[in-house]
Structure formats: structure tokens, C-alpha cells
PDB file of N, CA and C in Angstrom:
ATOM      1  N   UNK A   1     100.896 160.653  28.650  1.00  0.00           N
ATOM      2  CA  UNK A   1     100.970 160.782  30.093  1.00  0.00           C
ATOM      3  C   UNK A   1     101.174 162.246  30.478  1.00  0.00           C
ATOM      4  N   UNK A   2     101.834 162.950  29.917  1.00  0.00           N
ATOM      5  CA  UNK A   2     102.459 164.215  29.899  1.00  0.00           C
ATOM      6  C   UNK A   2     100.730 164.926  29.803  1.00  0.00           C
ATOM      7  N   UNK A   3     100.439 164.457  28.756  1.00  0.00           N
ATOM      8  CA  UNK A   3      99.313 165.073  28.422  1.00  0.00           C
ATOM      9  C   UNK A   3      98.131 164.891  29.697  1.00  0.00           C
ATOM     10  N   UNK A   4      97.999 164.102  30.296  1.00  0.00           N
ATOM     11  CA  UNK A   4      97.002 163.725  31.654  1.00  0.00           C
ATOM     12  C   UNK A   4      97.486 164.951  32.761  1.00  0.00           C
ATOM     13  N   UNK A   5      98.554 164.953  32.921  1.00  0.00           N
ATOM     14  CA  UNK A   5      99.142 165.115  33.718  1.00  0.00           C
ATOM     15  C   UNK A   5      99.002 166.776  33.853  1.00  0.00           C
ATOM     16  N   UNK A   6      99.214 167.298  32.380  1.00  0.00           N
ATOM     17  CA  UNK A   6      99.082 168.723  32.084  1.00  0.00           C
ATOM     18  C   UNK A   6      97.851 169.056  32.292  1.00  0.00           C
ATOM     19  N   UNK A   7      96.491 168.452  31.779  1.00  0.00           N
ATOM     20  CA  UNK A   7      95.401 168.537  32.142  1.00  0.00           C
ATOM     21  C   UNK A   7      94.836 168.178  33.077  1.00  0.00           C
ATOM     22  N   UNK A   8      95.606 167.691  34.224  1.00  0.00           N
ATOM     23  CA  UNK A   8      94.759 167.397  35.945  1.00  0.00           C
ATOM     24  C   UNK A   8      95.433 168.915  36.562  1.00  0.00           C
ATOM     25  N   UNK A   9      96.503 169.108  36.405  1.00  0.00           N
ATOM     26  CA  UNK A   9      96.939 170.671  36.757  1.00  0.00           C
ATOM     27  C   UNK A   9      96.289 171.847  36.677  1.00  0.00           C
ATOM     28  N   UNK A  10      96.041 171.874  35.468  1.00  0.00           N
ATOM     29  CA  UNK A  10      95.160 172.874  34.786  1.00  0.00           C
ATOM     30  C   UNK A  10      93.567 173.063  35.560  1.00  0.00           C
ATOM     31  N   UNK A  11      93.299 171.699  35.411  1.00  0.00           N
ATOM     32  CA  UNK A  11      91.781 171.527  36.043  1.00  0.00           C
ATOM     33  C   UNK A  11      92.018 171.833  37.848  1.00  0.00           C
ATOM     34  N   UNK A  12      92.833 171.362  38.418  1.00  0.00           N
ATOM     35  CA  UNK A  12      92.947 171.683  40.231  1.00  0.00           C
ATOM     36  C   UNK A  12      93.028 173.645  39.971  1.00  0.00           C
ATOM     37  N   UNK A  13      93.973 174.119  38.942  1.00  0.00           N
ATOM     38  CA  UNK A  13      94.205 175.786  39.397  1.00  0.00           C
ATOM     39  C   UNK A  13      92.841 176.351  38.980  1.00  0.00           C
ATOM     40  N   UNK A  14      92.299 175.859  38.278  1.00  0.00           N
ATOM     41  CA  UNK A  14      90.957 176.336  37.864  1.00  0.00           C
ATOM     42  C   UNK A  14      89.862 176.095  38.950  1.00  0.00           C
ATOM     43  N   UNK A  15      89.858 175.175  39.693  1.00  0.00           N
ATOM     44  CA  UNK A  15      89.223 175.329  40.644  1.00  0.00           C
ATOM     45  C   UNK A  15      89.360 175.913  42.342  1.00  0.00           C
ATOM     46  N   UNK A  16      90.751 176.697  42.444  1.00  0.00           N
ATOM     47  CA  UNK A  16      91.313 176.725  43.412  1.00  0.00           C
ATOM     48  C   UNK A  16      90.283 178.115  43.679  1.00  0.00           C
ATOM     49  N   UNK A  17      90.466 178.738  42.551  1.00  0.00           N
ATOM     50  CA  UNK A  17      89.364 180.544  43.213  1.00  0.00           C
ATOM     51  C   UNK A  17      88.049 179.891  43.785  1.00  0.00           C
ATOM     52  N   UNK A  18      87.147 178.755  43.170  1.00  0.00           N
ATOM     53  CA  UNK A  18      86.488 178.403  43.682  1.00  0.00           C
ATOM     54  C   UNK A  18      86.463 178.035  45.274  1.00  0.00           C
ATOM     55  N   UNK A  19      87.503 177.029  45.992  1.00  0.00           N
ATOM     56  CA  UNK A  19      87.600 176.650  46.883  1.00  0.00           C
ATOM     57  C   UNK A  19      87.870 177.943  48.319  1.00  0.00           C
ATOM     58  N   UNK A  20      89.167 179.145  47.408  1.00  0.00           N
ATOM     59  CA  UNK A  20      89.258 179.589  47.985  1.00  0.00           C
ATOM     60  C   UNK A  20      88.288 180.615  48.316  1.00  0.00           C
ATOM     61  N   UNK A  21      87.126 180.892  47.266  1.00  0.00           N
ATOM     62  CA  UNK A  21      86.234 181.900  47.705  1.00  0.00           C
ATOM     63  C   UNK A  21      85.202 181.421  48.543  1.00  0.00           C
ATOM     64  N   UNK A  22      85.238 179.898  48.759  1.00  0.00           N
ATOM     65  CA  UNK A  22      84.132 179.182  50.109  1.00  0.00           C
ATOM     66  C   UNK A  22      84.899 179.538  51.291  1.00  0.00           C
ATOM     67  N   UNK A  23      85.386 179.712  51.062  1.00  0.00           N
ATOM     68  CA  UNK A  23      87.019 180.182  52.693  1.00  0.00           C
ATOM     69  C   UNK A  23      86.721 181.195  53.520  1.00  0.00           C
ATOM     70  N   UNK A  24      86.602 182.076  52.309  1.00  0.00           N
ATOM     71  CA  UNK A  24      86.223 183.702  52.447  1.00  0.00           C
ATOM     72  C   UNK A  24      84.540 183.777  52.993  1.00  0.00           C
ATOM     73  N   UNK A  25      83.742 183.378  53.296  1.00  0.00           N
ATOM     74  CA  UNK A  25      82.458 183.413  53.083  1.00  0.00           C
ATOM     75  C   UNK A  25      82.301 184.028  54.499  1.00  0.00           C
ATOM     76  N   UNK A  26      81.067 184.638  54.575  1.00  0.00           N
ATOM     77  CA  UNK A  26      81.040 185.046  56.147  1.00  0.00           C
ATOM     78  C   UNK A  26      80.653 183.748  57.085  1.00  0.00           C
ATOM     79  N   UNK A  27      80.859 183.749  58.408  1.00  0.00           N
ATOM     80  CA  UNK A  27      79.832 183.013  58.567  1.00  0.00           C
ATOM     81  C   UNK A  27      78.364 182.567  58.777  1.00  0.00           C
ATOM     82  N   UNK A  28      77.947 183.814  59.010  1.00  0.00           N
ATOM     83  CA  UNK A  28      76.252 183.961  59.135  1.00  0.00           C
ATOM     84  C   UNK A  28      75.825 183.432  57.671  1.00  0.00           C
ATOM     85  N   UNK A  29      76.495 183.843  56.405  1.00  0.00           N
ATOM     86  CA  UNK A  29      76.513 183.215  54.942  1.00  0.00           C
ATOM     87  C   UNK A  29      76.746 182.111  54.846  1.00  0.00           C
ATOM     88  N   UNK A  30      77.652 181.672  55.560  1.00  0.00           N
ATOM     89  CA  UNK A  30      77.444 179.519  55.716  1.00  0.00           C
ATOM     90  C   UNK A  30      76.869 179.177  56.107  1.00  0.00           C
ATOM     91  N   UNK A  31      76.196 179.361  57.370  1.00  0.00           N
ATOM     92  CA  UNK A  31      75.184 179.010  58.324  1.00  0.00           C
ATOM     93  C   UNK A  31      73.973 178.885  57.187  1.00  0.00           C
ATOM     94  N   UNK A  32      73.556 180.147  56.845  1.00  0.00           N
ATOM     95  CA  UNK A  32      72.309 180.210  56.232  1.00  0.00           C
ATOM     96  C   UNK A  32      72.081 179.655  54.798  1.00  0.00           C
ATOM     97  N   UNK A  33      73.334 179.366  53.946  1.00  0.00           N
ATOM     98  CA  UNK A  33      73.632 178.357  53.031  1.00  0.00           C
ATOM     99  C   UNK A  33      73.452 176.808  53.588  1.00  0.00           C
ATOM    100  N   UNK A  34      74.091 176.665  54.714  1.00  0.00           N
ATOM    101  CA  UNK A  34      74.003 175.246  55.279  1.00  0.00           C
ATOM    102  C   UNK A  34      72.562 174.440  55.899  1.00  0.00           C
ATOM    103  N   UNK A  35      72.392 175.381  56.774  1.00  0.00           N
ATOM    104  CA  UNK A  35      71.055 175.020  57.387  1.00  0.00           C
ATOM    105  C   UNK A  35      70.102 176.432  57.839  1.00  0.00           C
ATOM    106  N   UNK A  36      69.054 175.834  58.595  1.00  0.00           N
ATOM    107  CA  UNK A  36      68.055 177.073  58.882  1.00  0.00           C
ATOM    108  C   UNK A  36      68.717 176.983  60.508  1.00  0.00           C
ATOM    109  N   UNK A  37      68.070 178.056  60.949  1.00  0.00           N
ATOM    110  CA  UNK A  37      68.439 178.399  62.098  1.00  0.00           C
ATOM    111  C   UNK A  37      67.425 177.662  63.125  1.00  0.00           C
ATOM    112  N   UNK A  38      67.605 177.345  64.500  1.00  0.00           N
ATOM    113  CA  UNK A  38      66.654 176.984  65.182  1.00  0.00           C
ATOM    114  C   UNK A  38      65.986 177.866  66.082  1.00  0.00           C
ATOM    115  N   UNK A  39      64.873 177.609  66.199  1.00  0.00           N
ATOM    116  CA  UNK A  39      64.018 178.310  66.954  1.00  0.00           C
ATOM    117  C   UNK A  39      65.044 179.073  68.072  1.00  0.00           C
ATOM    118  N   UNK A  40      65.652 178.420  68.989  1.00  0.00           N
ATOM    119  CA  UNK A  40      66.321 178.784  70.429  1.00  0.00           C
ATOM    120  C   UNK A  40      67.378 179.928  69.435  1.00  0.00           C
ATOM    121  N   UNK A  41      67.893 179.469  68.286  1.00  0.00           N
ATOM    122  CA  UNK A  41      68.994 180.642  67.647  1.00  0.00           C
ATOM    123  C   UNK A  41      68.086 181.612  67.265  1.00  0.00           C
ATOM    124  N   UNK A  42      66.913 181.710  66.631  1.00  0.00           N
ATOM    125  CA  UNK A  42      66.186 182.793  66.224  1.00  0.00           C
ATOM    126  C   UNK A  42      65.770 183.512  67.391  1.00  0.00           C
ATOM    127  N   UNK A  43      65.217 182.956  68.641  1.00  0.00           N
ATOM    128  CA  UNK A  43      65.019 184.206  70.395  1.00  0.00           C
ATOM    129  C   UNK A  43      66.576 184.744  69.826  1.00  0.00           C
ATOM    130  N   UNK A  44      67.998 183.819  70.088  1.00  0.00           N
ATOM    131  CA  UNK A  44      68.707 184.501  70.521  1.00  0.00           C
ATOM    132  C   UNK A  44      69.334 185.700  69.758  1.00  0.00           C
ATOM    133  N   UNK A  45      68.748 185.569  68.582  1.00  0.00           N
ATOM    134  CA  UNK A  45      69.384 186.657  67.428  1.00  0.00           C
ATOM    135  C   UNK A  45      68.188 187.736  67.493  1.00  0.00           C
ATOM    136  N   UNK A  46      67.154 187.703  68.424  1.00  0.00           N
ATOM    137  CA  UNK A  46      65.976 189.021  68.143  1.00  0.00           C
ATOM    138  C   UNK A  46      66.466 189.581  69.528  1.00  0.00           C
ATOM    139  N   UNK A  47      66.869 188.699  70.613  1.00  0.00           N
ATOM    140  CA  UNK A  47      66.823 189.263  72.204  1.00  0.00           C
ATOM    141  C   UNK A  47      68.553 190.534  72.082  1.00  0.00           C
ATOM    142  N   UNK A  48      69.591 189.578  71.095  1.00  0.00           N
ATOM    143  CA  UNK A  48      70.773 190.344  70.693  1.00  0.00           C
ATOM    144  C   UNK A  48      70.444 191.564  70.008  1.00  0.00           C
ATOM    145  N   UNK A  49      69.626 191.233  68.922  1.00  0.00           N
ATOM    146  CA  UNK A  49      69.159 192.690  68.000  1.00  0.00           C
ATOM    147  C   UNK A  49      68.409 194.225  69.445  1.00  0.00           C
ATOM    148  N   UNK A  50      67.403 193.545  69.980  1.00  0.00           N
ATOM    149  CA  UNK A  50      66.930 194.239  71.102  1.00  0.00           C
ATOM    150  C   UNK A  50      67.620 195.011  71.961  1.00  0.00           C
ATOM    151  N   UNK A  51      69.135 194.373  72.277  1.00  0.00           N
ATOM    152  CA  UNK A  51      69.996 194.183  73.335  1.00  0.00           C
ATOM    153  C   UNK A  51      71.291 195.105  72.829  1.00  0.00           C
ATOM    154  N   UNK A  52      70.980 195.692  71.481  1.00  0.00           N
ATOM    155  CA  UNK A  52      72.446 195.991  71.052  1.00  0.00           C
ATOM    156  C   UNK A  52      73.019 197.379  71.657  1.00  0.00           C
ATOM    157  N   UNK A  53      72.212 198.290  71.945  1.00  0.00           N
ATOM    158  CA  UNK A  53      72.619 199.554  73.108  1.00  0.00           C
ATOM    159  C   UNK A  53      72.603 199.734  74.566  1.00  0.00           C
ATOM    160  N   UNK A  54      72.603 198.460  75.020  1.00  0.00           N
ATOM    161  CA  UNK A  54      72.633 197.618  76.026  1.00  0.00           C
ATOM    162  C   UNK A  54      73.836 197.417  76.768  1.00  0.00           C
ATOM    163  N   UNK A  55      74.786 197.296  77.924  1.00  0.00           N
ATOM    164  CA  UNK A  55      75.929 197.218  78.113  1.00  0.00           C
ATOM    165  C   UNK A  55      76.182 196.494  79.653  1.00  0.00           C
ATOM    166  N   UNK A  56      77.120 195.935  79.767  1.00  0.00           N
ATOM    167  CA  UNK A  56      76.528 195.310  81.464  1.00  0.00           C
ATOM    168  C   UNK A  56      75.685 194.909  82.088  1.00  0.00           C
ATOM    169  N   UNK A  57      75.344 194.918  83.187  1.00  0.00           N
ATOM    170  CA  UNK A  57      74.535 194.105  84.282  1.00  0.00           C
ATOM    171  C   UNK A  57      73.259 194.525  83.677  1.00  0.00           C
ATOM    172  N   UNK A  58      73.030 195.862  82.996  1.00  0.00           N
ATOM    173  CA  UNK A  58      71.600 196.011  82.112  1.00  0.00           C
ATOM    174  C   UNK A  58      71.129 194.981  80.865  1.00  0.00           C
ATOM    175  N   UNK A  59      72.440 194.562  79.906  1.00  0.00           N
ATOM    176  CA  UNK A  59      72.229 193.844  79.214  1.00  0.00           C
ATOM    177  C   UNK A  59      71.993 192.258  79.481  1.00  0.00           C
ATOM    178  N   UNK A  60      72.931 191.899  80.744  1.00  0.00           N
ATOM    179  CA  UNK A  60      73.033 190.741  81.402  1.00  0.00           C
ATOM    180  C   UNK A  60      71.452 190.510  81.867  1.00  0.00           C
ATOM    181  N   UNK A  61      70.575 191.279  81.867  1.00  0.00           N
ATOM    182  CA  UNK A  61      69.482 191.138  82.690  1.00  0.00           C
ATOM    183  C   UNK A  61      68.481 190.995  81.824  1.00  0.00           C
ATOM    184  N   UNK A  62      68.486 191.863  80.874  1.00  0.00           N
ATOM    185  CA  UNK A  62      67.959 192.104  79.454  1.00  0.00           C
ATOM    186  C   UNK A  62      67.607 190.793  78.992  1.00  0.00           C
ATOM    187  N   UNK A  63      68.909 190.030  79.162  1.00  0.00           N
ATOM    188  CA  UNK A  63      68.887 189.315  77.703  1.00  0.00           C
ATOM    189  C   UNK A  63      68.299 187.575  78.628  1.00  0.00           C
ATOM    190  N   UNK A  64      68.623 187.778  80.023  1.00  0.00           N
ATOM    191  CA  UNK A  64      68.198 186.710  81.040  1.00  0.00           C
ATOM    192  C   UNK A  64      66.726 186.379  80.671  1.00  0.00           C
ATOM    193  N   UNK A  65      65.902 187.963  80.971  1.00  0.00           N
ATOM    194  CA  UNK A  65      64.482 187.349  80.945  1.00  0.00           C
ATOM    195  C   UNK A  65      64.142 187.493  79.266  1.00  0.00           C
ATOM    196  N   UNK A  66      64.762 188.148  78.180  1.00  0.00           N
ATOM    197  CA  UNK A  66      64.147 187.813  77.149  1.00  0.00           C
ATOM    198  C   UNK A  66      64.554 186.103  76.658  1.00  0.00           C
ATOM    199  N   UNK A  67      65.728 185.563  76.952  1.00  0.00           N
ATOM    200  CA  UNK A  67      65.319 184.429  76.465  1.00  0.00           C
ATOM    201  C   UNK A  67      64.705 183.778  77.387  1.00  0.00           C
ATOM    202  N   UNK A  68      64.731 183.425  78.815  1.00  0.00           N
ATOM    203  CA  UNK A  68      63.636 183.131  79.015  1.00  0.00           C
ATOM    204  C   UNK A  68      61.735 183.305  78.948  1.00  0.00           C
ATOM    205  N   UNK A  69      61.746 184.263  78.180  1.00  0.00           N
ATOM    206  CA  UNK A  69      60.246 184.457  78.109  1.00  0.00           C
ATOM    207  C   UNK A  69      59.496 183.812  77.603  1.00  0.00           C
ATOM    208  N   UNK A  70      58.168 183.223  77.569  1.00  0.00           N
ATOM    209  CA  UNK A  70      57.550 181.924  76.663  1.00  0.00           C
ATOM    210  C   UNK A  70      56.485 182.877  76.050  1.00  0.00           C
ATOM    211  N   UNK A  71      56.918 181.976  75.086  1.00  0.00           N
ATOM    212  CA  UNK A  71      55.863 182.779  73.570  1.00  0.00           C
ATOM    213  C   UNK A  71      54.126 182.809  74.140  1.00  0.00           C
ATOM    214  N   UNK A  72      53.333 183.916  73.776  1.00  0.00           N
ATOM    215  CA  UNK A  72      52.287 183.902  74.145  1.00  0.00           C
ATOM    216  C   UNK A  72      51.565 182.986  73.509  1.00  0.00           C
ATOM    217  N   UNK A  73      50.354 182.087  74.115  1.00  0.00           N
ATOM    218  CA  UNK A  73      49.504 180.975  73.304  1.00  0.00           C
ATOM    219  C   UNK A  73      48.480 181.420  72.160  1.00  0.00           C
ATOM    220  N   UNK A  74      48.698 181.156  71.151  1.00  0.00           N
ATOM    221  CA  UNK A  74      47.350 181.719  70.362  1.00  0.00           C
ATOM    222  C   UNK A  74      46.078 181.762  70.554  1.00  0.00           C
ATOM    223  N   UNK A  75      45.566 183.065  70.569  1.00  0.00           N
ATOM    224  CA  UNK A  75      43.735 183.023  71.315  1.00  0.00           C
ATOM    225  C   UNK A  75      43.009 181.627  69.977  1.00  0.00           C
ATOM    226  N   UNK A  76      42.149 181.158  70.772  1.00  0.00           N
ATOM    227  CA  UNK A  76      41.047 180.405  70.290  1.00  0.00           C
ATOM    228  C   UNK A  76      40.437 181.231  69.118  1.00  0.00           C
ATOM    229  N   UNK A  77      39.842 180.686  68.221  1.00  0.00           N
ATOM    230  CA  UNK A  77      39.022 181.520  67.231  1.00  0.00           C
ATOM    231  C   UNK A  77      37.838 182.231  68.082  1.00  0.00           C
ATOM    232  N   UNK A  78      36.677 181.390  68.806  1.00  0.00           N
ATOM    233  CA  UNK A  78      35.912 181.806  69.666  1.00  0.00           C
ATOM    234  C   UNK A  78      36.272 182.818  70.157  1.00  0.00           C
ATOM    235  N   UNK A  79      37.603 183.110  71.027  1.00  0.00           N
ATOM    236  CA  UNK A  79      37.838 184.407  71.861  1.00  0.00           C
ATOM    237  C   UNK A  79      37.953 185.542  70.720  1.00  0.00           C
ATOM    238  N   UNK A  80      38.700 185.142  69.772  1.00  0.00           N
ATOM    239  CA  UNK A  80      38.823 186.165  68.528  1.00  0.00           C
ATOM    240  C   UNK A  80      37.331 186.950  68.440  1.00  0.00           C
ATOM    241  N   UNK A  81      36.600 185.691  67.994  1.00  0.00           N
ATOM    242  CA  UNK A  81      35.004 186.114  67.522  1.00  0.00           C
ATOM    243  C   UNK A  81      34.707 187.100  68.620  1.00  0.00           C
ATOM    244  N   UNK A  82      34.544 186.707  70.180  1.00  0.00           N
ATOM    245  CA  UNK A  82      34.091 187.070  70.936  1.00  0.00           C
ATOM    246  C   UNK A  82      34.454 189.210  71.346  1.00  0.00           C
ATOM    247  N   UNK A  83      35.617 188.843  70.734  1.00  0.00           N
ATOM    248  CA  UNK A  83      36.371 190.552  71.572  1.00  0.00           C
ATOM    249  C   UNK A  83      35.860 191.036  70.464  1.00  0.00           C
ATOM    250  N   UNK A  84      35.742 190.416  69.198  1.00  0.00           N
ATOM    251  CA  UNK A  84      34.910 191.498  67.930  1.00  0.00           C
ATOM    252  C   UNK A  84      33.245 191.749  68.050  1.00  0.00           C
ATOM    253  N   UNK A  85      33.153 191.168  69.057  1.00  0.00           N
ATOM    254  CA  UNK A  85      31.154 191.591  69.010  1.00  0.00           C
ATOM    255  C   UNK A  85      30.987 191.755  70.117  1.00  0.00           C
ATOM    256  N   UNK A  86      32.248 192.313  71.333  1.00  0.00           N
ATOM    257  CA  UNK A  86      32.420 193.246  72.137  1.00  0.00           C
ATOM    258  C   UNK A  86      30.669 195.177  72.222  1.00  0.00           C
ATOM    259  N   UNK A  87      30.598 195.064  72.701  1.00  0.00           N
ATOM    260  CA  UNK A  87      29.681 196.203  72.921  1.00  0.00           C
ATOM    261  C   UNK A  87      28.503 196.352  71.478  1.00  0.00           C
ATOM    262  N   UNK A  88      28.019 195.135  70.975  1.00  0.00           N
ATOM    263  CA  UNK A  88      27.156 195.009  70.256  1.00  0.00           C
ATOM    264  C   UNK A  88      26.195 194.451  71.164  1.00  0.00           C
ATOM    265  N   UNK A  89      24.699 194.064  69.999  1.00  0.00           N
ATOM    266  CA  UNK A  89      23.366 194.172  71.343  1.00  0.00           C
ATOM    267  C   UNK A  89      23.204 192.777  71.172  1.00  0.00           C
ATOM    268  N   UNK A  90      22.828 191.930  71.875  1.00  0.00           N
ATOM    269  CA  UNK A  90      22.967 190.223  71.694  1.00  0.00           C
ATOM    270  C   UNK A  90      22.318 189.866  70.418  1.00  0.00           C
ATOM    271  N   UNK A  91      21.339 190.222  69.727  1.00  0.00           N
ATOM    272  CA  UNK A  91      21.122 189.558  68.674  1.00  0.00           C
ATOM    273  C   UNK A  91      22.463 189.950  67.353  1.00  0.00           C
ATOM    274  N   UNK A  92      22.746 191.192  68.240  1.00  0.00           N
ATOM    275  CA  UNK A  92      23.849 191.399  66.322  1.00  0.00           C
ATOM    276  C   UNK A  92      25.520 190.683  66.551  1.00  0.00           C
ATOM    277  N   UNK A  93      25.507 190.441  68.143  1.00  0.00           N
ATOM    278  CA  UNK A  93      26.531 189.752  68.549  1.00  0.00           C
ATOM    279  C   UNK A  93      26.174 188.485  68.270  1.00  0.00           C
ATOM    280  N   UNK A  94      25.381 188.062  68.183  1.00  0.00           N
ATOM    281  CA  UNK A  94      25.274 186.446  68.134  1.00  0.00           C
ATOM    282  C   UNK A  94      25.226 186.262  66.356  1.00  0.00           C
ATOM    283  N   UNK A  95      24.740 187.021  65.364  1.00  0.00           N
ATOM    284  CA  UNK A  95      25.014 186.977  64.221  1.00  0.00           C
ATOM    285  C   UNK A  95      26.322 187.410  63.937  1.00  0.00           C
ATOM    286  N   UNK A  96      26.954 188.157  64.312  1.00  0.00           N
ATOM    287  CA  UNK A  96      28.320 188.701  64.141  1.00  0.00           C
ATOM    288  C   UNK A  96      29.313 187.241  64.089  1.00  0.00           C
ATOM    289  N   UNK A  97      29.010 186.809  65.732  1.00  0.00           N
ATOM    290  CA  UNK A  97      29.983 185.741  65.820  1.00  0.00           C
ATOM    291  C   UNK A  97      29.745 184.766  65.370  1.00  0.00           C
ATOM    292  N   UNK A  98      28.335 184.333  64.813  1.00  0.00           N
ATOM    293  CA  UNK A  98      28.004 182.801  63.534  1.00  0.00           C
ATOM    294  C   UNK A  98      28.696 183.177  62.387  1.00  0.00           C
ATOM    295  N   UNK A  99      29.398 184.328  61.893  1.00  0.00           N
ATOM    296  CA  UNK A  99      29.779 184.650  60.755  1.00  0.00           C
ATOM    297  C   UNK A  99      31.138 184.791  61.117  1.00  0.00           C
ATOM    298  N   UNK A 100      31.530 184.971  61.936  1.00  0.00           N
ATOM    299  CA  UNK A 100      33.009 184.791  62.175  1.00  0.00           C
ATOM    300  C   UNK A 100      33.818 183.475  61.979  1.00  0.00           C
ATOM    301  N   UNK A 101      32.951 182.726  63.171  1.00  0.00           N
ATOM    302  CA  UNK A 101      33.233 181.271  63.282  1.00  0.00           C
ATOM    303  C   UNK A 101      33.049 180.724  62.097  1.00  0.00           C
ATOM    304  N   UNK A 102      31.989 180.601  61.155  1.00  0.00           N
ATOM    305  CA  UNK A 102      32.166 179.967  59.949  1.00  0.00           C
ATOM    306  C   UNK A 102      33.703 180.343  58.581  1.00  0.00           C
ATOM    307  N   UNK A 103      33.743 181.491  59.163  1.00  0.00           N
ATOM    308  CA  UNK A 103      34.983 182.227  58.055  1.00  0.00           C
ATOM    309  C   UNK A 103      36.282 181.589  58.441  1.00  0.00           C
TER     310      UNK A 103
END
């Protein structure tokens, strides 16, 4: 019994640096151990990065319309094709952009 007893002791102090070094952890280091961040936390950690020489009613304003801002929509492939055969002569634009669109 003595003997159990000596060895459940032993085993808890041996794990205590463990426990206590999860204690210590930062928290941006738990977070990002724990889970991913969400979209709305990722605006708010680029609009903060943006925002960091920023101070008062400048930053207050700053940071209003960057998180409100909506992400721009991705152009169509077509429009892509299209702004690349920009000031070409219609036959090399119209081959240009059959070779786009297929790629």
C-alpha cells in the first residue's frame, strides 16, 4: 500500500511542470493551439494591425469603416480574359481570350 501510494505521488509531482507550463501559455498560443480563428476575428486582427498608430476619434473611425467594409467579389474569368486582350486587334483578341478561357 505504502508502495501505491509512494508511486501515485511521485507520478502527480512529475506531472505538475507539465500542468503548470499550460498556465503559463500566452493566450493568442491557446487560441491558436485550440481552434482557428474566425473570419470576423481575422478583419478584426488586420483592421487592429492597420490601426496600431492610430489613437482616438481617428482610430474610432478607422476601425468603424474597416470592419465594416465588404470584401471585394471575385472578377469572373471572362472579365479576367477580357482586361488581358484589352488594346489588341479583334482577331488576336478573340484568340487571346479562347486561350485564356480554356486555361
Amino acid at each position: 500500500m505504502k508502495k501505491i501510494l509512494t508511486l501515485g505521488l511521485a507520478a502527480l509531482f512529475a506531472c505538475g511542470p507539465a500542468f503548470a507550463a499550460d498556465t503559463k501559455m500566452a493566450p493568442e498560443a491557446k487560441m491558436a493551439a485550440d481552434t482557428k480563428m474566425t473570419p470576423q476575428q481575422e478583419k478584426m486582427k488586420t483592421c487592429n494591425d492597420k490601426a496600431k498608430d492610430m489613437k482616438g476619434d481617428e482610430r474610432k473611425a478607422f476601425m468603424k469603416t474597416c470592419l465594416s467594409a465588404k470584401p471585394e467579389k471575385p472578377k469572373s474569368k471572362m472579365a479576367m480574359c477580357n482586361e488581358k486582350t484589352k488594346g489588341m486587334t479583334k482577331a488576336d483578341a478573340d484568340k487571346a481570350r479562347s486561350e485564356c478561357l480554356k486555361g
